[in-house]
C-alpha atoms as a PDB file:
ATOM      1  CA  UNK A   1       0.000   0.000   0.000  1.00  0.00           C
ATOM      2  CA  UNK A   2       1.110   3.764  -0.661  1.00  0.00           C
ATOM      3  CA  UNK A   3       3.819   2.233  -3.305  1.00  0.00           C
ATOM      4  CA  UNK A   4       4.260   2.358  -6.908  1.00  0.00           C
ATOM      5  CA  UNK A   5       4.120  -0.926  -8.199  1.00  0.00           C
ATOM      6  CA  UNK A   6       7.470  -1.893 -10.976  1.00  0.00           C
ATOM      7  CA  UNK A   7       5.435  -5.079 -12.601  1.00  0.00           C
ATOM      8  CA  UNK A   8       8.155  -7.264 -14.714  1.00  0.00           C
ATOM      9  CA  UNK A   9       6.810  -8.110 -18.249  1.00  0.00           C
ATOM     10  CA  UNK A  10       9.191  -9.856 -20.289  1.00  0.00           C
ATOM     11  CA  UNK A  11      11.656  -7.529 -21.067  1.00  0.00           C
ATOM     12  CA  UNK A  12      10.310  -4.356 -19.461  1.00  0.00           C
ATOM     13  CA  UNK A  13       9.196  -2.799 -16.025  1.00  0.00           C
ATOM     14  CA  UNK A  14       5.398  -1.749 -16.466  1.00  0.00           C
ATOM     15  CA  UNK A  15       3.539   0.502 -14.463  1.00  0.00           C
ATOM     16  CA  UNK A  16      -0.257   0.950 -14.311  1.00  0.00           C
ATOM     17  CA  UNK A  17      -2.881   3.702 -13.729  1.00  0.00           C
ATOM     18  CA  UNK A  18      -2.163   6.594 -11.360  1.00  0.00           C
ATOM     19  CA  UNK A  19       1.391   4.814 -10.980  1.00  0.00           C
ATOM     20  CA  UNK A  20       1.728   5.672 -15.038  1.00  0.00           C
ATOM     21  CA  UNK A  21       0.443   8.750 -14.639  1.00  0.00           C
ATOM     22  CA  UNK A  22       3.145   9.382 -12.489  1.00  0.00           C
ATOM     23  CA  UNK A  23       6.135   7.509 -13.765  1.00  0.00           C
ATOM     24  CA  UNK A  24       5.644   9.333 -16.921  1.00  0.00           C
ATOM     25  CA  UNK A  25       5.887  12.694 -15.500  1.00  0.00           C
ATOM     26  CA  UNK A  26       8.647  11.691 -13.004  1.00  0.00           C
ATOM     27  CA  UNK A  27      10.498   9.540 -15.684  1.00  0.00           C
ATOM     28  CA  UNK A  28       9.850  11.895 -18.860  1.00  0.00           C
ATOM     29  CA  UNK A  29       8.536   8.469 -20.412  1.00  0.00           C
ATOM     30  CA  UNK A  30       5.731   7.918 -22.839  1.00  0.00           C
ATOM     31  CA  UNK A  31       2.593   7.887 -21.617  1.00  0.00           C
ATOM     32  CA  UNK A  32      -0.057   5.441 -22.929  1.00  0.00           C
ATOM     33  CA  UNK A  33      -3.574   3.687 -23.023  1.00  0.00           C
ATOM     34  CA  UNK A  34      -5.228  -0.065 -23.157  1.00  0.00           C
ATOM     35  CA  UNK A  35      -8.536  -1.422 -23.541  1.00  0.00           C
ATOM     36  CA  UNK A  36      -9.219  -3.099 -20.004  1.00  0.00           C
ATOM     37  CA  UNK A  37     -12.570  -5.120 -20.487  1.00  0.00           C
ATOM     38  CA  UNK A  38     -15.413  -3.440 -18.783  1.00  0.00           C
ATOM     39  CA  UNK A  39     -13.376  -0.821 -17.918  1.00  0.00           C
ATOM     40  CA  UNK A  40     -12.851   2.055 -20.735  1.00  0.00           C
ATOM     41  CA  UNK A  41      -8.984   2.143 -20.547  1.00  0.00           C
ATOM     42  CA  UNK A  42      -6.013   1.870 -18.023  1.00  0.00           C
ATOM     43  CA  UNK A  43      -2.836   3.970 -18.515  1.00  0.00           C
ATOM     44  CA  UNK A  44       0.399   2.150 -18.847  1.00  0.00           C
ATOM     45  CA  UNK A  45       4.202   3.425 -18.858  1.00  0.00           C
ATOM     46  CA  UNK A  46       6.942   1.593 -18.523  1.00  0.00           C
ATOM     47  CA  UNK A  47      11.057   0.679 -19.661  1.00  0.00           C
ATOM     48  CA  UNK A  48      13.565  -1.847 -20.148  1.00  0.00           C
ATOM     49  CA  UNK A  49      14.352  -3.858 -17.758  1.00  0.00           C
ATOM     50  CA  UNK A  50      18.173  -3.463 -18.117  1.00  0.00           C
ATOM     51  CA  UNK A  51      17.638   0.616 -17.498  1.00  0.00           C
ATOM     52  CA  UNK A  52      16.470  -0.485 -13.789  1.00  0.00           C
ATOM     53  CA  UNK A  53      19.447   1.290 -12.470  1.00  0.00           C
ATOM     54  CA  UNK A  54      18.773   4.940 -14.265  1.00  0.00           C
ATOM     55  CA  UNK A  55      15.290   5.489 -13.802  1.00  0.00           C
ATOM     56  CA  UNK A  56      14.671   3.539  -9.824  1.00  0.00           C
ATOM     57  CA  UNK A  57      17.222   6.180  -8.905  1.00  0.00           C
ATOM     58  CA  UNK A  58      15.187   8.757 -10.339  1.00  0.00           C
ATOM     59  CA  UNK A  59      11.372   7.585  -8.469  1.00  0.00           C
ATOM     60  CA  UNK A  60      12.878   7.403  -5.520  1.00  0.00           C
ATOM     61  CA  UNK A  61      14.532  10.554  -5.065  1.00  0.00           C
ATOM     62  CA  UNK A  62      11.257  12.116  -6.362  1.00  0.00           C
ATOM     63  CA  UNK A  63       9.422  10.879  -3.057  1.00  0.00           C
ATOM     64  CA  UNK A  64       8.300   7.902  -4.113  1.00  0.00           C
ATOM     65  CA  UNK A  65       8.293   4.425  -2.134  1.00  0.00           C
ATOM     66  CA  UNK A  66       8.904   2.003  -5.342  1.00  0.00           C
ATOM     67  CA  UNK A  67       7.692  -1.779  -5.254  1.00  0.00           C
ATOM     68  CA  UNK A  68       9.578  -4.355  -7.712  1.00  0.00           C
ATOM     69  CA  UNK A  69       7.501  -6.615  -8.442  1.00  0.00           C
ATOM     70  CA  UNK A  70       9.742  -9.317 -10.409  1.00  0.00           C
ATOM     71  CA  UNK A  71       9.443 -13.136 -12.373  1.00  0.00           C
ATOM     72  CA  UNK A  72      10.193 -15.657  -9.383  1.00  0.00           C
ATOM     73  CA  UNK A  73      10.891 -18.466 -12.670  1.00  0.00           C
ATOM     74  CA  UNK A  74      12.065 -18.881 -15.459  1.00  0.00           C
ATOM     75  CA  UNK A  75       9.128 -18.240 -18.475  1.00  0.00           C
ATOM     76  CA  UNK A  76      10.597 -20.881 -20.751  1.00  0.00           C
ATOM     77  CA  UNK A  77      10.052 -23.502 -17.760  1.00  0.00           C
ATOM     78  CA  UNK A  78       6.324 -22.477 -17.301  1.00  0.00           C
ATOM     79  CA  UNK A  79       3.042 -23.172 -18.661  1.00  0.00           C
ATOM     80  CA  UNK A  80       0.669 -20.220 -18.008  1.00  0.00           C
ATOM     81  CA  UNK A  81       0.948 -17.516 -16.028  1.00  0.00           C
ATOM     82  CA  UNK A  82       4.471 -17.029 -14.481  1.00  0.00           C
ATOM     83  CA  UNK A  83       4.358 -16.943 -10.948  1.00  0.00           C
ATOM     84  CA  UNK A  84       5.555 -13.278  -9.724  1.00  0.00           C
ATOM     85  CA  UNK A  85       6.353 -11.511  -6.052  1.00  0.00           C
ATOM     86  CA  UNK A  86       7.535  -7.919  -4.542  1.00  0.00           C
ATOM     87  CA  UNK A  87      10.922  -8.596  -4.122  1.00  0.00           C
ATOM     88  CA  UNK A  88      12.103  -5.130  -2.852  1.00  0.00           C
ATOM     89  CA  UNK A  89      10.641  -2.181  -1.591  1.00  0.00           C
ATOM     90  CA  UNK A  90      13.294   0.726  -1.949  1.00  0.00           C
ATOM     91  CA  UNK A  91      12.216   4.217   0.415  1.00  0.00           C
ATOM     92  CA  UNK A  92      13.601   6.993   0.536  1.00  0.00           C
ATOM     93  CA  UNK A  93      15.669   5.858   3.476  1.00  0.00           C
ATOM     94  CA  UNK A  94      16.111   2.500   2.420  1.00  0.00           C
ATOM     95  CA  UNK A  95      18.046   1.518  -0.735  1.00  0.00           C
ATOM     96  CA  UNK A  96      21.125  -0.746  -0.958  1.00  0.00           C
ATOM     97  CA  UNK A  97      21.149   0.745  -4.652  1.00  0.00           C
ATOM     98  CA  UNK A  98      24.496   2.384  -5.214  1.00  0.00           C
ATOM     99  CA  UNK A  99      22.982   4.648  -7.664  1.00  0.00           C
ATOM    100  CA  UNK A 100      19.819   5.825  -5.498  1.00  0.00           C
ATOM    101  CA  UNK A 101      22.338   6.488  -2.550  1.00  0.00           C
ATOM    102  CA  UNK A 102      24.105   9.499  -3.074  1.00  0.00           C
ATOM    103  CA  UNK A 103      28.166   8.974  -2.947  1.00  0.00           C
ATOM    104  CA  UNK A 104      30.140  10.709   0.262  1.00  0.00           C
ATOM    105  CA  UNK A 105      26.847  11.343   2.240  1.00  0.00           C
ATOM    106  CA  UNK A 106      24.785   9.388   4.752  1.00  0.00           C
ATOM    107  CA  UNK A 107      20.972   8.589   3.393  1.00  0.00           C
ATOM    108  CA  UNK A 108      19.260   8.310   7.204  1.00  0.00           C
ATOM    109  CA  UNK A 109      15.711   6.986   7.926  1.00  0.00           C
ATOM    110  CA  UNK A 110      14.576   8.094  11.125  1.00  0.00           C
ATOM    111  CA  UNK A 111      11.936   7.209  13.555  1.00  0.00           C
ATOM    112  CA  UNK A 112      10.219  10.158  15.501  1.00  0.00           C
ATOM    113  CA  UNK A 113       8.359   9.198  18.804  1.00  0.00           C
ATOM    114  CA  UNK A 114       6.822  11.942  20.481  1.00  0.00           C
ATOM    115  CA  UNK A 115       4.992  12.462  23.956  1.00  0.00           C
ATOM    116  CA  UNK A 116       2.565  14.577  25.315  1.00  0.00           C
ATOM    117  CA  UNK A 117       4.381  15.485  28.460  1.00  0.00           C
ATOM    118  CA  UNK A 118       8.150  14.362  29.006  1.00  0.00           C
ATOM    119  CA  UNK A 119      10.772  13.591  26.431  1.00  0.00           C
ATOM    120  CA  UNK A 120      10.273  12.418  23.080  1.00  0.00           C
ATOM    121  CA  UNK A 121      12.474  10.052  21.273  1.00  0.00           C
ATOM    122  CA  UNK A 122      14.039   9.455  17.390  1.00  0.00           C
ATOM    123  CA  UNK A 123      16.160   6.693  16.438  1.00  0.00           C
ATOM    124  CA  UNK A 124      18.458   7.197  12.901  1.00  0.00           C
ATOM    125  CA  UNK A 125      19.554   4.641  10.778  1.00  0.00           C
ATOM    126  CA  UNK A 126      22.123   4.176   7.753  1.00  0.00           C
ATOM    127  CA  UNK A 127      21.079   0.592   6.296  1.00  0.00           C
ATOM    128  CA  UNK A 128      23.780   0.989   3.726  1.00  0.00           C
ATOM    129  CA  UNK A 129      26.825   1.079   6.851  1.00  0.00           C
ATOM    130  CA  UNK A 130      24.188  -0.194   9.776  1.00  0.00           C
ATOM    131  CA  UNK A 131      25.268   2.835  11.492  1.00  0.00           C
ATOM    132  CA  UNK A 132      22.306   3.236  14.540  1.00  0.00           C
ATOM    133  CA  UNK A 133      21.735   5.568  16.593  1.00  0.00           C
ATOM    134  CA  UNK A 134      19.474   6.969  19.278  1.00  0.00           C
ATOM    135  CA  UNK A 135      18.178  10.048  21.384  1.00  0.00           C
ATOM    136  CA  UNK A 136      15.874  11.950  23.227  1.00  0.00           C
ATOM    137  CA  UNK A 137      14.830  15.451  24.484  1.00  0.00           C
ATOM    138  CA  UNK A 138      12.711  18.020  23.632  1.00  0.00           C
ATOM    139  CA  UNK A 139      10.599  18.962  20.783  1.00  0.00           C
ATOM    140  CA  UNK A 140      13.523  22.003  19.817  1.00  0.00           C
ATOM    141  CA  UNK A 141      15.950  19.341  20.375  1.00  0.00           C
ATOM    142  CA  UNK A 142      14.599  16.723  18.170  1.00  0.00           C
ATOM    143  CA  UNK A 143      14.048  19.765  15.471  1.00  0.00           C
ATOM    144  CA  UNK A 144      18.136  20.088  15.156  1.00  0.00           C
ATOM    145  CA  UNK A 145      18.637  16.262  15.046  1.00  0.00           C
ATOM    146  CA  UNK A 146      16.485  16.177  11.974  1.00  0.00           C
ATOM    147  CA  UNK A 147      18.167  19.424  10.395  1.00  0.00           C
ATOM    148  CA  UNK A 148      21.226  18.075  11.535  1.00  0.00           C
ATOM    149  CA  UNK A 149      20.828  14.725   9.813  1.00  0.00           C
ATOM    150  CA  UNK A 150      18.696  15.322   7.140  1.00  0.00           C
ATOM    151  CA  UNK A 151      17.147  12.389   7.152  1.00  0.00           C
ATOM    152  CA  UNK A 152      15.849  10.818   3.667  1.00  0.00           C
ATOM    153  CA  UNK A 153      12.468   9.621   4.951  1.00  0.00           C
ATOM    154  CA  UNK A 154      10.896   9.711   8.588  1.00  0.00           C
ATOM    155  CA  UNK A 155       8.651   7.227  10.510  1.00  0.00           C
ATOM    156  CA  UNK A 156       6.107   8.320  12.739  1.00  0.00           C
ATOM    157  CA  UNK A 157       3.185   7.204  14.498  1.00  0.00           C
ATOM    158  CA  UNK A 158      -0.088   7.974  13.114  1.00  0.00           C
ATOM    159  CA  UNK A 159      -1.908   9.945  15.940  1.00  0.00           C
ATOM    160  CA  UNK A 160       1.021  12.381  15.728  1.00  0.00           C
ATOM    161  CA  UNK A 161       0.143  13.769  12.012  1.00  0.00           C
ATOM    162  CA  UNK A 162      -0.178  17.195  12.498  1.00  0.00           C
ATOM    163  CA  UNK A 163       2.379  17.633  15.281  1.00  0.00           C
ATOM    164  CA  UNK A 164       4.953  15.763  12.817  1.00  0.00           C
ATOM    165  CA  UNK A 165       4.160  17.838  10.130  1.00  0.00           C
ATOM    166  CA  UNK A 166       5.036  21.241  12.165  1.00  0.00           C
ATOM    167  CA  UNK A 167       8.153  19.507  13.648  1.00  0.00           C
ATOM    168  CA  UNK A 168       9.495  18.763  10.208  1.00  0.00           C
ATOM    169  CA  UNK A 169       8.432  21.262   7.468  1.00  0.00           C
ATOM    170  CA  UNK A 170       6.302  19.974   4.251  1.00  0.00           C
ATOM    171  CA  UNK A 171      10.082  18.920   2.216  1.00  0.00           C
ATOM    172  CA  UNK A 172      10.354  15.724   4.707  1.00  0.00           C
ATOM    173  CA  UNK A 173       9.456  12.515   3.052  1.00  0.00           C
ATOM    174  CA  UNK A 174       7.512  10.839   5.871  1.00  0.00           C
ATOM    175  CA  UNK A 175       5.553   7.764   6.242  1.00  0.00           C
ATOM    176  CA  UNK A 176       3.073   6.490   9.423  1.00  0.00           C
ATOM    177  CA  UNK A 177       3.100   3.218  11.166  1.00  0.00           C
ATOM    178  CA  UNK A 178       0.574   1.598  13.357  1.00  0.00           C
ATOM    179  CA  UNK A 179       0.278   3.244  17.006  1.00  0.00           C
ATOM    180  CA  UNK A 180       1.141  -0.146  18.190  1.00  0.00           C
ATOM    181  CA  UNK A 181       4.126  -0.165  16.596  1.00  0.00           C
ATOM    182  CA  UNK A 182       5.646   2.619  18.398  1.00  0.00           C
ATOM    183  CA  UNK A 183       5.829   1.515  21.620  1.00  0.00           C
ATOM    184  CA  UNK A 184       8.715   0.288  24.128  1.00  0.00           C
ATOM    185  CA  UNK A 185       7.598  -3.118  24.847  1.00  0.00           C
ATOM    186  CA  UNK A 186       7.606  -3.745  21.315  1.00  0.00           C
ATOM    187  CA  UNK A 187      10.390  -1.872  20.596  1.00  0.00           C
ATOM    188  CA  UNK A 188      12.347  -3.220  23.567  1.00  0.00           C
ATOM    189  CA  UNK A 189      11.872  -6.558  22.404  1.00  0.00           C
ATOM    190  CA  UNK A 190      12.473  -5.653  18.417  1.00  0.00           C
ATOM    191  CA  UNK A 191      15.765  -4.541  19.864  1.00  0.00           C
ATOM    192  CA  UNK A 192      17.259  -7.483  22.197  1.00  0.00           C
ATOM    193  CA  UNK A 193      16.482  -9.411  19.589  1.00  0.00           C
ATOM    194  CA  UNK A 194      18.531  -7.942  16.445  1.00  0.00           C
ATOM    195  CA  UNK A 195      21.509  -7.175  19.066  1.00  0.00           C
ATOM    196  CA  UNK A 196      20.903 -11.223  20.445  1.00  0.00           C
ATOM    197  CA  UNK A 197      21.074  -9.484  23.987  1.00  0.00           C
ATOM    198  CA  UNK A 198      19.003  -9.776  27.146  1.00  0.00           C
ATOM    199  CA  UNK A 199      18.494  -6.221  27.509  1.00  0.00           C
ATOM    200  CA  UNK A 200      20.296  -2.431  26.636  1.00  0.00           C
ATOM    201  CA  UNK A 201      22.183  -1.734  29.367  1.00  0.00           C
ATOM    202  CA  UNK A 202      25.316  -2.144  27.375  1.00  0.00           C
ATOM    203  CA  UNK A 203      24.655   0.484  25.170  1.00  0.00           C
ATOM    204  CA  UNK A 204      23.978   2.633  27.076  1.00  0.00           C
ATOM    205  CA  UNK A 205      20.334   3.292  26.007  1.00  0.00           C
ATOM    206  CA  UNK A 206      17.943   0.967  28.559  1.00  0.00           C
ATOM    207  CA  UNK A 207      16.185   3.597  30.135  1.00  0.00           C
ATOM    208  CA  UNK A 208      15.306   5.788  27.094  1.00  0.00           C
ATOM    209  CA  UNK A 209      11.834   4.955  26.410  1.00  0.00           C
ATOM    210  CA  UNK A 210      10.811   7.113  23.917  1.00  0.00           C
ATOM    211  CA  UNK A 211      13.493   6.494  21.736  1.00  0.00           C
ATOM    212  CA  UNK A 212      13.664   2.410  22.196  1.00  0.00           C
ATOM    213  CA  UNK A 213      10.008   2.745  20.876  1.00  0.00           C
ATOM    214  CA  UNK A 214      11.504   5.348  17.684  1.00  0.00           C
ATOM    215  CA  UNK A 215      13.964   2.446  17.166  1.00  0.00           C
ATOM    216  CA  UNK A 216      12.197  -0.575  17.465  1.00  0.00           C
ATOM    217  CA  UNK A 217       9.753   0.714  14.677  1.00  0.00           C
ATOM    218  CA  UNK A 218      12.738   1.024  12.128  1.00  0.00           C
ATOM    219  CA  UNK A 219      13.463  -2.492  12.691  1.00  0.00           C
ATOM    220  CA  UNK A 220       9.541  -3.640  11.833  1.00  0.00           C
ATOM    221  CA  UNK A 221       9.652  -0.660   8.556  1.00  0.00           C
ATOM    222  CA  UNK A 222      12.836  -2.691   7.486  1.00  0.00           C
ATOM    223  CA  UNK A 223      11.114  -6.628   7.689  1.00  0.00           C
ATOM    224  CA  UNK A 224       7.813  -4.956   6.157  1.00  0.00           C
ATOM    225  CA  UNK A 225       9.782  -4.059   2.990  1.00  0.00           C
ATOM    226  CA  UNK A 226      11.505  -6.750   3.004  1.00  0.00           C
ATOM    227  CA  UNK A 227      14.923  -5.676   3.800  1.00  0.00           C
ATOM    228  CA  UNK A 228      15.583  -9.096   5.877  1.00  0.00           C
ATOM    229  CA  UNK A 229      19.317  -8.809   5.532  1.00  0.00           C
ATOM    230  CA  UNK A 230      20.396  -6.626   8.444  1.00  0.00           C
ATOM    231  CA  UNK A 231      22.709  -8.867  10.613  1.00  0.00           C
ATOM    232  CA  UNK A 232      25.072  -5.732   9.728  1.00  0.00           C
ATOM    233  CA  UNK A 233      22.794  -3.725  12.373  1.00  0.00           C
ATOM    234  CA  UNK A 234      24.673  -5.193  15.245  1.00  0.00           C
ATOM    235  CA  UNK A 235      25.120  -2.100  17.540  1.00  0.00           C
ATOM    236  CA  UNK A 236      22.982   0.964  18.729  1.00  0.00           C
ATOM    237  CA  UNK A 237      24.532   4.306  20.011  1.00  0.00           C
ATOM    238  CA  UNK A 238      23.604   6.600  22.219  1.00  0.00           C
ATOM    239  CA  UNK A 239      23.441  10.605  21.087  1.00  0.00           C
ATOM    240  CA  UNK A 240      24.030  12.916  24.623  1.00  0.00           C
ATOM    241  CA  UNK A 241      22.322  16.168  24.344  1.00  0.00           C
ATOM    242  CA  UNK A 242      25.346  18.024  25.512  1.00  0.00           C
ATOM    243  CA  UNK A 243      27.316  16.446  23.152  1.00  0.00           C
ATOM    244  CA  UNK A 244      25.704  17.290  19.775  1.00  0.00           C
ATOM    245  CA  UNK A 245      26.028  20.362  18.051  1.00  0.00           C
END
């Protein structure tokens, strides 16, 4: 849901409806139309295969959460239909693709967790170096870590909408999650269980609630787009207040 869908047919990437609509203006890609049974028409765009590398690149960095949808066999082998599945969904702030990443510069996705009264929390993560890190304050304070970091794409929990939207500006590229998600028993148990630890004392981070919840929700936003392989996320850091400028 909320991505545009990269459908593999034969030798080309095919988008459909709105998702056309889009990839054509995004892409600067021919726009066109099919008879669809009942249905009037349904607008198709789509490329090579082999040019996956120029124009994902290009979607993603225009805001867009992109879906590949690819051939799990081989067409000669089949009869019929050949059986297909989403293999990757790349974010904003999640690509392994060397040529969505921009070279000599962090791409973050960060997790904001804010409370009513207290501290909030945000959590950052690098999945291209598995750099991971974690703090909490204040509102003004969590408004300089994002500046500061300038992260590709931010998580946040639904009920928080409009209080997200002032905190980060309308450029952000954000994305909600279940309220469920973002809290610290789930998060706390998200994280003992990528570090293989019985709890967070060792780094340095047990008692930050707010941001345990912020980081356990990056961990479920990477297995719900399938981004399984993360055994490189081994570590969490702490970020002081007094320390960051």
């Amino acid at each position: 849901p909320g991505a545009l869908l990269l459908f593999r047919v034969g030798d080309f990437y095919e988008t459909f409806g709105e998702d056309a609509v889009n990839a054509s203006e995004v892409l600067d890609i021919v726009l066109t139309k099919r008879s669809n049974g009942a249905a009037s028409h349904v607008e198709l765009a789509g490329f090579p295969h082999h040019a996956l590398d120029t124009y994902l690149p290009k979607l993603v960095r225009a805001g867009n959460r992109v879906a590949i949808c690819d051939q799990l066999e081989d067409p000669k082998s089949v009869k019929g239909i050949v059986k297909r599945g989403v293999t990757e969904l790349v974010t904003p702030g999640l690509s392994f693709n060397d040529n969505v990443l921009e070279k000599n510069q962090n791409n973050y996705l960060a997790a904001i967790q804010l409370e009513e009264e207290g501290v909030s929390g945000a959590a950052f993560l690098d999945l291209s170096t598995g750099e991971f890190m974690a703090a909490e304050g204040n509102v003004e304070y969590l408004s300089k870590l994002i500046q500061g970091f300038n992260p590709s794409e931010i998580l946040y929990c639904k009920k928080n909408r409009d209080q997200i939207r002032a905190l980060t500006g309308q450029d952000q590229h954000l994305f909600s999650l279940d309220e469920w998600i973002f809290t610290h028993e789930f998060g706390y148990d998200r994280l003992i269980k990528q570090f293989e630890t019985k709890n967070l004392k060792g780094f340095g981070i047990e008692k930050m609630t707010p941001a345990i919840a912020a980081a356990g929700a990056i961990l479920h936003y990477l297995e719900e787009t399938e981004h399984r392989e993360t055994s490189h996320i081994s570590s969490i850091s702490r970020i002081d207040e007094e320390k960051y400028v």
